[in-house]
PDB file of N, CA and C in Angstrom:
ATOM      1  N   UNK A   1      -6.084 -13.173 -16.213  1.00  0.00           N
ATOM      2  CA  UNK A   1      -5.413 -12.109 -15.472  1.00  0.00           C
ATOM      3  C   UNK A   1      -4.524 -12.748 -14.412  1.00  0.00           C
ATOM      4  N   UNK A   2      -3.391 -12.633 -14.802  1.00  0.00           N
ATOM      5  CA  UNK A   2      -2.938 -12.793 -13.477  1.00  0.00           C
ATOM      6  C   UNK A   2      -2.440 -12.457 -11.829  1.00  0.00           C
ATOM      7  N   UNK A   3      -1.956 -12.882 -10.722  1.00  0.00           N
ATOM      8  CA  UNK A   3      -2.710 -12.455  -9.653  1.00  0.00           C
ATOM      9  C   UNK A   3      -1.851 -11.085  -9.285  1.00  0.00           C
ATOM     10  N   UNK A   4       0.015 -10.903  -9.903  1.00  0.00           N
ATOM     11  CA  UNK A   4      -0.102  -9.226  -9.564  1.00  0.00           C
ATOM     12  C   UNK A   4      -0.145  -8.247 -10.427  1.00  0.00           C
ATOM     13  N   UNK A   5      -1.305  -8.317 -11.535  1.00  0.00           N
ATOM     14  CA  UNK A   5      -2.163  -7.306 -11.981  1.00  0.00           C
ATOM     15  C   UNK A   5      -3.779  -7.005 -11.473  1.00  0.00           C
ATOM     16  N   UNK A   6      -3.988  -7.844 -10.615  1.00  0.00           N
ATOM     17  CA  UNK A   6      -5.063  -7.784  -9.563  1.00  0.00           C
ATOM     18  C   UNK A   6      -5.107  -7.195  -8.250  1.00  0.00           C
ATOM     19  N   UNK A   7      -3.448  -7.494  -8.010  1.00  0.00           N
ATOM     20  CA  UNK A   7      -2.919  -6.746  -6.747  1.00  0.00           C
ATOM     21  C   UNK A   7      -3.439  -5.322  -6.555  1.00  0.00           C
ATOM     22  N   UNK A   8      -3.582  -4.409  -5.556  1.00  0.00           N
ATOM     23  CA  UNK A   8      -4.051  -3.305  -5.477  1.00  0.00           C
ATOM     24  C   UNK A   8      -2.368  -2.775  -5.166  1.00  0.00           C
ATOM     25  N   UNK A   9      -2.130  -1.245  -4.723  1.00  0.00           N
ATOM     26  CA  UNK A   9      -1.357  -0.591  -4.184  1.00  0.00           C
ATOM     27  C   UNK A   9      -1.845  -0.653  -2.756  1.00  0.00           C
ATOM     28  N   UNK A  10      -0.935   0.010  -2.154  1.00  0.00           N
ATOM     29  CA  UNK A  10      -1.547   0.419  -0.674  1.00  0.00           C
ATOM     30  C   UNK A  10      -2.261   1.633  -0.772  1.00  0.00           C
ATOM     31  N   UNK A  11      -1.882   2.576  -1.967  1.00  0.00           N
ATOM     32  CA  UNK A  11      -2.716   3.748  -1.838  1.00  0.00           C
ATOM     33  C   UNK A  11      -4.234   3.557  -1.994  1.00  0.00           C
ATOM     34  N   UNK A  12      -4.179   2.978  -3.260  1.00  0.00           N
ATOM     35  CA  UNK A  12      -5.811   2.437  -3.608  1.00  0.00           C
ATOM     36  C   UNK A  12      -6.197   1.822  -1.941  1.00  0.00           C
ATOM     37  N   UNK A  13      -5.880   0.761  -1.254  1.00  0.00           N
ATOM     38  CA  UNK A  13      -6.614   0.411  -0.525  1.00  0.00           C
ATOM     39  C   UNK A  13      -7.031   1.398   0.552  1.00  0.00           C
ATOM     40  N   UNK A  14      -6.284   2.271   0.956  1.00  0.00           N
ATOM     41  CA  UNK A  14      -6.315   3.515   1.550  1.00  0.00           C
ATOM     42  C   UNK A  14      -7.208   4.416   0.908  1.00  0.00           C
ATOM     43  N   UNK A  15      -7.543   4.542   0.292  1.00  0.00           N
ATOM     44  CA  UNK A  15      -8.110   5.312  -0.523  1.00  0.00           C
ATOM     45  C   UNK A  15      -9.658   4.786  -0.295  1.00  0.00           C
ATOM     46  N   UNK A  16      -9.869   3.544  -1.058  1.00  0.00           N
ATOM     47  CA  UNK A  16     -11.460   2.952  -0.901  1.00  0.00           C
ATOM     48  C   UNK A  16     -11.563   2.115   0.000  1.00  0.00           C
ATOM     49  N   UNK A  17     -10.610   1.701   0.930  1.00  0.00           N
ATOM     50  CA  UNK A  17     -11.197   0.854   1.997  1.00  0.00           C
ATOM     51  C   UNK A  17     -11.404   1.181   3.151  1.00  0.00           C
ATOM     52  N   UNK A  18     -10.870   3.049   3.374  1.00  0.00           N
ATOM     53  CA  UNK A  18     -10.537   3.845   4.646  1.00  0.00           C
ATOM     54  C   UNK A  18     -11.101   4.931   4.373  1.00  0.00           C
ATOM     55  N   UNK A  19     -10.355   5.955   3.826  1.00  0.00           N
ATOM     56  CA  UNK A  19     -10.794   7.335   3.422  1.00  0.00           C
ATOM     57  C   UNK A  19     -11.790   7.204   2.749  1.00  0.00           C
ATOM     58  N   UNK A  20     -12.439   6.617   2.199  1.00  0.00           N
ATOM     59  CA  UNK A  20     -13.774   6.962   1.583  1.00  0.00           C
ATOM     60  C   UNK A  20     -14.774   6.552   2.278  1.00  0.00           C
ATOM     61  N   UNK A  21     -14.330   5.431   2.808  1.00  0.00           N
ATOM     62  CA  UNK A  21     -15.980   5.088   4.000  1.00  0.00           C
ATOM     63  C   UNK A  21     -15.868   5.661   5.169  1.00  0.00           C
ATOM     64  N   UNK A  22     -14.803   5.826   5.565  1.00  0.00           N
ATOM     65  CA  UNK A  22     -14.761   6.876   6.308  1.00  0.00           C
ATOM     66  C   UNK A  22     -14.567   8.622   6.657  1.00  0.00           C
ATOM     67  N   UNK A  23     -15.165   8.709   4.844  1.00  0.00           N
ATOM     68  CA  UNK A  23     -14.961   9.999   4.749  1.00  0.00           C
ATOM     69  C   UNK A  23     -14.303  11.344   5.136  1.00  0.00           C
ATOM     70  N   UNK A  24     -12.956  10.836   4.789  1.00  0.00           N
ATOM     71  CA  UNK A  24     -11.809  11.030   4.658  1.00  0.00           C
ATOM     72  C   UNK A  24     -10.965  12.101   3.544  1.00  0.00           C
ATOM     73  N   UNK A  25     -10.943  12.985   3.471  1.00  0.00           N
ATOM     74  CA  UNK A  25      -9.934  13.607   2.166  1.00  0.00           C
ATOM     75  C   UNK A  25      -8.634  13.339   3.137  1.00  0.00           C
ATOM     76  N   UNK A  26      -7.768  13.473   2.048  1.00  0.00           N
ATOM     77  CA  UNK A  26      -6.131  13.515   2.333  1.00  0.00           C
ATOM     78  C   UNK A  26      -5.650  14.711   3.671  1.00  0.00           C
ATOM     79  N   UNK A  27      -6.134  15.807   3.365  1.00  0.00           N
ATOM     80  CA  UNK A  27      -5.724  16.843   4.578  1.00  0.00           C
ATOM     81  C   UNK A  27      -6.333  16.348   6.180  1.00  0.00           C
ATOM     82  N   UNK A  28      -7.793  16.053   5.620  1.00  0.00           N
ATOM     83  CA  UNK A  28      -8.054  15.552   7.523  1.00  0.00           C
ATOM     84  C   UNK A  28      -7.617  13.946   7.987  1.00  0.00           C
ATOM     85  N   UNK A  29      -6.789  12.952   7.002  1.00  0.00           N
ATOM     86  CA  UNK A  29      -6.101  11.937   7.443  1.00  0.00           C
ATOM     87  C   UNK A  29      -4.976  12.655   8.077  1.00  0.00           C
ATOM     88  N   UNK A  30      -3.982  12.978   7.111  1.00  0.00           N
ATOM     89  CA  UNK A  30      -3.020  13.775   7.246  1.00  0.00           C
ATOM     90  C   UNK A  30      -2.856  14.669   9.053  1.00  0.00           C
ATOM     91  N   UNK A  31      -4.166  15.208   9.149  1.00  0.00           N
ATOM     92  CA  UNK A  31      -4.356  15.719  10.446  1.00  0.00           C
ATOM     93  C   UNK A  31      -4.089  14.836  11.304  1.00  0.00           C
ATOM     94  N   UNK A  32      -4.872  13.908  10.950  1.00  0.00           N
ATOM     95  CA  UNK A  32      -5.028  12.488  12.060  1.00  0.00           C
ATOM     96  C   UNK A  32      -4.299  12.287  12.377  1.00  0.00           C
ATOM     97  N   UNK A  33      -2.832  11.622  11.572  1.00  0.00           N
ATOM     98  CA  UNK A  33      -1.865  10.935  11.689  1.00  0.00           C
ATOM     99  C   UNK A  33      -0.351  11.961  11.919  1.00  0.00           C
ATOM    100  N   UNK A  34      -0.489  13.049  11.269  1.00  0.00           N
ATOM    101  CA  UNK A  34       0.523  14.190  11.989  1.00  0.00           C
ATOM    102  C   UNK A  34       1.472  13.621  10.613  1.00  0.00           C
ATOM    103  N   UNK A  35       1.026  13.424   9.433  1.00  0.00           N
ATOM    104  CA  UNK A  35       2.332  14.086   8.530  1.00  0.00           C
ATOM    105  C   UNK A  35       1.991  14.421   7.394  1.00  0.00           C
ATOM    106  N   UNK A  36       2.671  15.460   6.410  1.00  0.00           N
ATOM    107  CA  UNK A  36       2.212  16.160   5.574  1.00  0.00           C
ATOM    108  C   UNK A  36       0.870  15.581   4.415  1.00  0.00           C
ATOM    109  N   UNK A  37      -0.195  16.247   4.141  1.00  0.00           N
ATOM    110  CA  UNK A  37      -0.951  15.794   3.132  1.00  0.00           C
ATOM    111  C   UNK A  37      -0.525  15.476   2.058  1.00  0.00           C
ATOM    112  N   UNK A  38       0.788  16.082   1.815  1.00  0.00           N
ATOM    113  CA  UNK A  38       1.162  16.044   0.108  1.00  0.00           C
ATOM    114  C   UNK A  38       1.476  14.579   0.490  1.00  0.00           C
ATOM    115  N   UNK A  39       2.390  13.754   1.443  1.00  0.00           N
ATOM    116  CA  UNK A  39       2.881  12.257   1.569  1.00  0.00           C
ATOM    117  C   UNK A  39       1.146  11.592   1.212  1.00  0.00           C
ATOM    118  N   UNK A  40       0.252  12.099   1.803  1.00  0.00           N
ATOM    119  CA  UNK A  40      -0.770  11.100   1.634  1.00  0.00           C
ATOM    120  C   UNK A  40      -1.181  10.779   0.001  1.00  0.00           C
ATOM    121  N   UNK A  41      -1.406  12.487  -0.124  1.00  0.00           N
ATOM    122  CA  UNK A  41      -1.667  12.351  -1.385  1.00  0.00           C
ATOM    123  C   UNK A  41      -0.743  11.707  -2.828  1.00  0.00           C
ATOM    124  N   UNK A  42       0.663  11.516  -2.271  1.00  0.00           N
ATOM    125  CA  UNK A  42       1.593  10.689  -3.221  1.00  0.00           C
ATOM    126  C   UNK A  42       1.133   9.316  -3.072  1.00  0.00           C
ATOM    127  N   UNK A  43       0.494   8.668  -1.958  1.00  0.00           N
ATOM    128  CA  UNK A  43       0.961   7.605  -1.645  1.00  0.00           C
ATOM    129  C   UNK A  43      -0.123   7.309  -2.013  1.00  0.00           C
ATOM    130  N   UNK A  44      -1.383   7.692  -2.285  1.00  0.00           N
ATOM    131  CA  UNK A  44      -2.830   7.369  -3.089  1.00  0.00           C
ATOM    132  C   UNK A  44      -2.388   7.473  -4.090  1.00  0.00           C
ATOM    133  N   UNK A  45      -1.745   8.374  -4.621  1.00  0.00           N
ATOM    134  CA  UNK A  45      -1.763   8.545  -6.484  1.00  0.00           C
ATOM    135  C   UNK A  45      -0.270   7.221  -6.735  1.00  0.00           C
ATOM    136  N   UNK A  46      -0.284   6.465  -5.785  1.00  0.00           N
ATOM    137  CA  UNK A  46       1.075   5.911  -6.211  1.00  0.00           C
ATOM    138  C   UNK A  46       2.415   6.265  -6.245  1.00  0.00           C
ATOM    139  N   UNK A  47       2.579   7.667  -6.055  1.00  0.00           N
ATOM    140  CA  UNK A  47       3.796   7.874  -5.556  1.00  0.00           C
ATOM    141  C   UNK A  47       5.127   8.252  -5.060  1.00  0.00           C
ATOM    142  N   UNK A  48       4.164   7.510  -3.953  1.00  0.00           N
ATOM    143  CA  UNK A  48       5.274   7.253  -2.828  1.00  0.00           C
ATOM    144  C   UNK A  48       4.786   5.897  -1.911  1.00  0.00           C
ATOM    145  N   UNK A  49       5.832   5.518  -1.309  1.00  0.00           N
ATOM    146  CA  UNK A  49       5.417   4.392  -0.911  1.00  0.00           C
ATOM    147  C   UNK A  49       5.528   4.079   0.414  1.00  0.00           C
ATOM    148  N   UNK A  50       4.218   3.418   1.434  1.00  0.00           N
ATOM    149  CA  UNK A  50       4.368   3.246   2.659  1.00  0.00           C
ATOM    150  C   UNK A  50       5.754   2.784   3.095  1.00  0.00           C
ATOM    151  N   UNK A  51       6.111   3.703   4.361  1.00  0.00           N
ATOM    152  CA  UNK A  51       7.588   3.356   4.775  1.00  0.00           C
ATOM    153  C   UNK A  51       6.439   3.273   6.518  1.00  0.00           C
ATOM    154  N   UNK A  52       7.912   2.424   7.456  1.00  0.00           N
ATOM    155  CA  UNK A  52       7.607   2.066   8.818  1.00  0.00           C
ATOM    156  C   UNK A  52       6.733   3.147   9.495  1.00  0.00           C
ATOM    157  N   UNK A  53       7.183   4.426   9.219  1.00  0.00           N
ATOM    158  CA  UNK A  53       6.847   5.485  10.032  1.00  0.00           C
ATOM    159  C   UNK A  53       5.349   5.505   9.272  1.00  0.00           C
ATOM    160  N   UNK A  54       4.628   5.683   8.358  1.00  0.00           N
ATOM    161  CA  UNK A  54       3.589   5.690   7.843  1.00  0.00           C
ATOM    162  C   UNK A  54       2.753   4.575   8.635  1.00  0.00           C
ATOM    163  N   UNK A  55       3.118   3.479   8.333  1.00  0.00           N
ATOM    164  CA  UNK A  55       2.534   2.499   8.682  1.00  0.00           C
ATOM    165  C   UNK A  55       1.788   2.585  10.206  1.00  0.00           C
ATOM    166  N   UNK A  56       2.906   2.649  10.863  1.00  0.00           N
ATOM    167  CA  UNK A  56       2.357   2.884  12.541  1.00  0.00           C
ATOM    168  C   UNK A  56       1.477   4.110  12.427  1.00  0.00           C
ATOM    169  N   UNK A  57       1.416   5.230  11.787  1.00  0.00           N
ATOM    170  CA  UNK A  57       0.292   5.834  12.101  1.00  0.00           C
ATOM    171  C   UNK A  57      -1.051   5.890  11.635  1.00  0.00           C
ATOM    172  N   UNK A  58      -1.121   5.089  10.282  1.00  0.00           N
ATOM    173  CA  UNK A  58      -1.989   4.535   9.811  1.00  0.00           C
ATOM    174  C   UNK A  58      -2.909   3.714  10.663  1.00  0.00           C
ATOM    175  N   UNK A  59      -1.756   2.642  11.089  1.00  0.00           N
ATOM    176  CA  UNK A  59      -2.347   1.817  11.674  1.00  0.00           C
ATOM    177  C   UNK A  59      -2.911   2.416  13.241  1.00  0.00           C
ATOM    178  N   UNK A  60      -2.756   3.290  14.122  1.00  0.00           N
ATOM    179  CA  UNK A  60      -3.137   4.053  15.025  1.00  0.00           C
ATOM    180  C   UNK A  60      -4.702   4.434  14.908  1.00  0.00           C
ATOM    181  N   UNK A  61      -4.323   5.341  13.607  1.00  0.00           N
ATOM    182  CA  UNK A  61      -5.646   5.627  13.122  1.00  0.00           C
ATOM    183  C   UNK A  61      -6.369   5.282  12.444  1.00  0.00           C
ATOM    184  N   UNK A  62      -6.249   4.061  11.649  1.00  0.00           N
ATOM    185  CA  UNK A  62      -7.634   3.521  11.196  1.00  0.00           C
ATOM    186  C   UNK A  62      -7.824   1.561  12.339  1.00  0.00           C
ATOM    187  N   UNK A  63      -7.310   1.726  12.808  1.00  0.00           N
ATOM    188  CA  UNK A  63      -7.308   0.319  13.456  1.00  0.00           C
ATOM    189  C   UNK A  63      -7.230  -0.912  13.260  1.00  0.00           C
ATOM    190  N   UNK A  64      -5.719  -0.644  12.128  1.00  0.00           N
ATOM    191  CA  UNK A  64      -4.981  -1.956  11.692  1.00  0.00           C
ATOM    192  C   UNK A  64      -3.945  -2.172  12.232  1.00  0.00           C
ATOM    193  N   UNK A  65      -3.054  -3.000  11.902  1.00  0.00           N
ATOM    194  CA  UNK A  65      -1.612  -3.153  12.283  1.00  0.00           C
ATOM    195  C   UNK A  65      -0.848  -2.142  11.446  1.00  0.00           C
ATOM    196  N   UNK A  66      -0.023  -2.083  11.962  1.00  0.00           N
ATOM    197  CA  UNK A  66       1.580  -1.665  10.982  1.00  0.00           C
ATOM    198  C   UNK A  66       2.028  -2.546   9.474  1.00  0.00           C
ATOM    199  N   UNK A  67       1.838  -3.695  10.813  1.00  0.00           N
ATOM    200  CA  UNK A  67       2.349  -4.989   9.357  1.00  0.00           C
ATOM    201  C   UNK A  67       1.804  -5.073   8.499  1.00  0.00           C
ATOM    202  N   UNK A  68       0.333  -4.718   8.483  1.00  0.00           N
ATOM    203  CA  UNK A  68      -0.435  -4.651   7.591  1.00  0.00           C
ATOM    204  C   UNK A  68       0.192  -3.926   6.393  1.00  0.00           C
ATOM    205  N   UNK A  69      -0.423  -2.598   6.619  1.00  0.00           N
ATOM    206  CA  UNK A  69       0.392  -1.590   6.239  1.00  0.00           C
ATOM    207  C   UNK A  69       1.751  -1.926   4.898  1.00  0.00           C
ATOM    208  N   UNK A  70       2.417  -2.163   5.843  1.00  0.00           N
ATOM    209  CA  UNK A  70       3.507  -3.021   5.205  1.00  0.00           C
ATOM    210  C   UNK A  70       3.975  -4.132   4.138  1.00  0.00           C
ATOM    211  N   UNK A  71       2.853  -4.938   4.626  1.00  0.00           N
ATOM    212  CA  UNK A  71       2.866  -6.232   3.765  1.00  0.00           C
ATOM    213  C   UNK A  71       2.041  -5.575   2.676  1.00  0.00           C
ATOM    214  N   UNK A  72       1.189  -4.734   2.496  1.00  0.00           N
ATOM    215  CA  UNK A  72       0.533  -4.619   1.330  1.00  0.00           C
ATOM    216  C   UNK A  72       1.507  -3.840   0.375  1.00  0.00           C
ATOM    217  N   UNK A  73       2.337  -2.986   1.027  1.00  0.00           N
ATOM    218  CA  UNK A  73       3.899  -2.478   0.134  1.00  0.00           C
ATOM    219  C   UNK A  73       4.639  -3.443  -0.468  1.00  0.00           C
ATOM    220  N   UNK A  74       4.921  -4.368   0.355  1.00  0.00           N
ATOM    221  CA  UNK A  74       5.932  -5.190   0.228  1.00  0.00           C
ATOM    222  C   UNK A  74       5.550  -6.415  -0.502  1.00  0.00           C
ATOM    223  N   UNK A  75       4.230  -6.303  -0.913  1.00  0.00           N
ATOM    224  CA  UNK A  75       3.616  -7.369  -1.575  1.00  0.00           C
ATOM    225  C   UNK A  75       3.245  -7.056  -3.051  1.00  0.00           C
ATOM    226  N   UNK A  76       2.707  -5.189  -3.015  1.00  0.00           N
ATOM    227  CA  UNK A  76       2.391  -4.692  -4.338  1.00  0.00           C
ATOM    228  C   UNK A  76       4.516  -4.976  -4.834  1.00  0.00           C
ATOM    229  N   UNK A  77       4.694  -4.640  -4.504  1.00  0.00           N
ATOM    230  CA  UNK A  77       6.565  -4.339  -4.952  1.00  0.00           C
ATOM    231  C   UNK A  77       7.135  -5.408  -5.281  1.00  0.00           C
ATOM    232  N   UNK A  78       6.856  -6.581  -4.642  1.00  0.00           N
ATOM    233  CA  UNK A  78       7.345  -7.894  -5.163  1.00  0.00           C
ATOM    234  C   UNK A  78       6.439  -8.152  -6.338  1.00  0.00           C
ATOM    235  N   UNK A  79       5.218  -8.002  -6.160  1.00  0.00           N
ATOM    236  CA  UNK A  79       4.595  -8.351  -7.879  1.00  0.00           C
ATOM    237  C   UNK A  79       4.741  -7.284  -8.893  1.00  0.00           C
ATOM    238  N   UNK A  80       4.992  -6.025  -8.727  1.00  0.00           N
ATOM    239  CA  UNK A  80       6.085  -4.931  -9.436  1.00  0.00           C
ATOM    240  C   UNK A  80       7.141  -6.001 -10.165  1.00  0.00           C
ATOM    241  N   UNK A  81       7.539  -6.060  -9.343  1.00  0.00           N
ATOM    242  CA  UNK A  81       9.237  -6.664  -9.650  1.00  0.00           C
ATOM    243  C   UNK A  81       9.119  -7.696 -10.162  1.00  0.00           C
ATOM    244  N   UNK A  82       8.019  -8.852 -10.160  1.00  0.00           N
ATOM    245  CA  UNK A  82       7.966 -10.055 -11.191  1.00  0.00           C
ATOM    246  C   UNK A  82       7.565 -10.032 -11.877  1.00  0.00           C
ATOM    247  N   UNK A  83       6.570  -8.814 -12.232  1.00  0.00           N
ATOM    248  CA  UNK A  83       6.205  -8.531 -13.181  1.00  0.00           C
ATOM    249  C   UNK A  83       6.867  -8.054 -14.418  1.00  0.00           C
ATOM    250  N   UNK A  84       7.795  -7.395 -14.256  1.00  0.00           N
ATOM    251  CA  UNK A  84       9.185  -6.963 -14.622  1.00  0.00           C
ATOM    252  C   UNK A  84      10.028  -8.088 -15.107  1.00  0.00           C
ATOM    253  N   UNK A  85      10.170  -8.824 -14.147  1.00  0.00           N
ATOM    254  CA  UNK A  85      11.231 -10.060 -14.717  1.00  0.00           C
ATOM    255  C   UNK A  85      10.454 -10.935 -15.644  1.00  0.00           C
ATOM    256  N   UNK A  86       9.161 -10.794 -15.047  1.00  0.00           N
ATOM    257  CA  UNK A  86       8.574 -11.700 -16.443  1.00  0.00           C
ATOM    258  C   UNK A  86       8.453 -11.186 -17.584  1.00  0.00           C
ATOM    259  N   UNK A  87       8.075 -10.504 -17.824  1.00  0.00           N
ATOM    260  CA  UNK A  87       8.123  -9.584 -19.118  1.00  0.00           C
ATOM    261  C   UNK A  87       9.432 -10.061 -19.369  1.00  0.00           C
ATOM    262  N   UNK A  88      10.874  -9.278 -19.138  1.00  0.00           N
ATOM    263  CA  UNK A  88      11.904  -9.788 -19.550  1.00  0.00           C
ATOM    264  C   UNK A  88      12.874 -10.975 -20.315  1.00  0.00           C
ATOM    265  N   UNK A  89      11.422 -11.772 -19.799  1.00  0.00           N
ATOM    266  CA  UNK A  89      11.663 -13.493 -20.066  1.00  0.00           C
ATOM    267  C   UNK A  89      12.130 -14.482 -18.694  1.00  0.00           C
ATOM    268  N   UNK A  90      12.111 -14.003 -18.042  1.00  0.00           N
ATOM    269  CA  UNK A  90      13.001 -14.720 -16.738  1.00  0.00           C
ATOM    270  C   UNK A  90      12.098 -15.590 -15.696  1.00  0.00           C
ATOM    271  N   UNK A  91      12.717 -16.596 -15.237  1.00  0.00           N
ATOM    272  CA  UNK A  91      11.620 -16.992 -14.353  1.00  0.00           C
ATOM    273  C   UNK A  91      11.207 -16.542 -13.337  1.00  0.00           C
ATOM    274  N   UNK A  92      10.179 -16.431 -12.690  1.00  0.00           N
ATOM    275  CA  UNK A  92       9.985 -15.877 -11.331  1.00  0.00           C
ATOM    276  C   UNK A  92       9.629 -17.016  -9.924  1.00  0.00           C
ATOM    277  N   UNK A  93       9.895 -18.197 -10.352  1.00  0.00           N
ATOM    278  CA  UNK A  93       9.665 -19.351  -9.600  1.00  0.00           C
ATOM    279  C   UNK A  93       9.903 -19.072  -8.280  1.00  0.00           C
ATOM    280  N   UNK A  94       9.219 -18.827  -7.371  1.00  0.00           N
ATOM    281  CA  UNK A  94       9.968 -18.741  -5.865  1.00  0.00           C
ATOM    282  C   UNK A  94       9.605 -17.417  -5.070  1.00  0.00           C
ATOM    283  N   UNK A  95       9.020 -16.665  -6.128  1.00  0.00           N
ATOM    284  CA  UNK A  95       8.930 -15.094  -6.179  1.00  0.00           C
ATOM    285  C   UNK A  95       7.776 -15.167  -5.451  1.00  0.00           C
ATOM    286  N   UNK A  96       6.911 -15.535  -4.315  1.00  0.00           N
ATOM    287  CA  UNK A  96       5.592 -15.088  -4.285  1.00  0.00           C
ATOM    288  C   UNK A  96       5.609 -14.222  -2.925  1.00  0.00           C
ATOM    289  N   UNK A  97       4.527 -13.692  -2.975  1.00  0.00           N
ATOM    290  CA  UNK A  97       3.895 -12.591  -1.681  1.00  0.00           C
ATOM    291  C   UNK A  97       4.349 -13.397  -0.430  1.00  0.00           C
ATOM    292  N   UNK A  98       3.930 -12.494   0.363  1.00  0.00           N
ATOM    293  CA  UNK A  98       3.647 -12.853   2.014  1.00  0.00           C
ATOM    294  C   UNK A  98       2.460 -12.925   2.059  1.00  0.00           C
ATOM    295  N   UNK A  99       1.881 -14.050   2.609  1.00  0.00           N
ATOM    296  CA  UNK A  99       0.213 -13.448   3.297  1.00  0.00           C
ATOM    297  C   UNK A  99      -0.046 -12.201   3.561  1.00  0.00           C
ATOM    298  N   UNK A 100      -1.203 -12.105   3.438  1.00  0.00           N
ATOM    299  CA  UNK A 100      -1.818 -10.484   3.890  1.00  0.00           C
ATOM    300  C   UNK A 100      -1.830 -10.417   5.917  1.00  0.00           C
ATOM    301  N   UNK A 101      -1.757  -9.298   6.131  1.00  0.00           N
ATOM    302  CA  UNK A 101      -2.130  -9.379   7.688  1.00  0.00           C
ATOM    303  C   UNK A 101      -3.179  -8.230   7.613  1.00  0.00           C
ATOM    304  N   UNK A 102      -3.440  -8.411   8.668  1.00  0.00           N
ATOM    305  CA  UNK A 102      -4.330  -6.814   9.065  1.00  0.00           C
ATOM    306  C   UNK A 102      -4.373  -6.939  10.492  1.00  0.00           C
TER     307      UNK A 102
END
C-alpha cells in the first residue's frame, strides 16, 4: 500500500478523532464553531474541503492549530494529485507532503 492511499481526509479525521470521542454530531460542532452543518457535513463525507476560515474555528474548538487543519488538506490533495499523475504514468519525484502539525 502505498503511503497516499493510507492518507486519511480531514473529514475522516474530524470525524473519528474529534466528533466521535467527543461526541459530537455535525449540527452541535457546527453550533460550536458558528457555520452551517451542511459545510460540516460535506467536509466529513468528503465534499468539501477545509478552507482558512474552517480551520481557525476548528482549531478554537477542538484545541488544535489552524495549520493543522490545513496541512491535513493540503497534504490529503497533494497525494490526490500524485496519485493521479501516477496512474497517468508520470513521475512524481519531488511531490511529497509537508509534515503533519497539530
Amino acid at each position: 500500500m502505498d503511503a497516499s492511499s493510507r492518507l486519511r481526509s480531514p473529514g475522516d479525521v474530524l470525524l473519528h478523532d474529534y466528533m466521535r470521542t467527543e461526541g459530537l454530531n455535525p449540527s452541535q460542532l457546527a453550533r460550536r464553531i458558528g457555520i452551517p452543518a451542511s459545510q460540516i457535513k460535506e467536509i466529513v463525507a468528503g465534499e468539501r474541503s477545509v478552507t482558512a476560515r474552517h480551520a481557525i474555528r476548528l482549531a478554537i474548538a477542538l484545541d488544535t492549530s489552524a495549520l493543522y487543519w490545513l496541512v491535513l488538506q493540503a497534504r490529503y490533495d497533494l497525494a490526490r494529485e500524485a496519485r493521479g499523475i501516477t496512474t497517468a504514468g508520470r513521475s512524481t519525484a519531488g511531490a511529497e507532503a509537508p509534515p503533519d502539525f497539530r
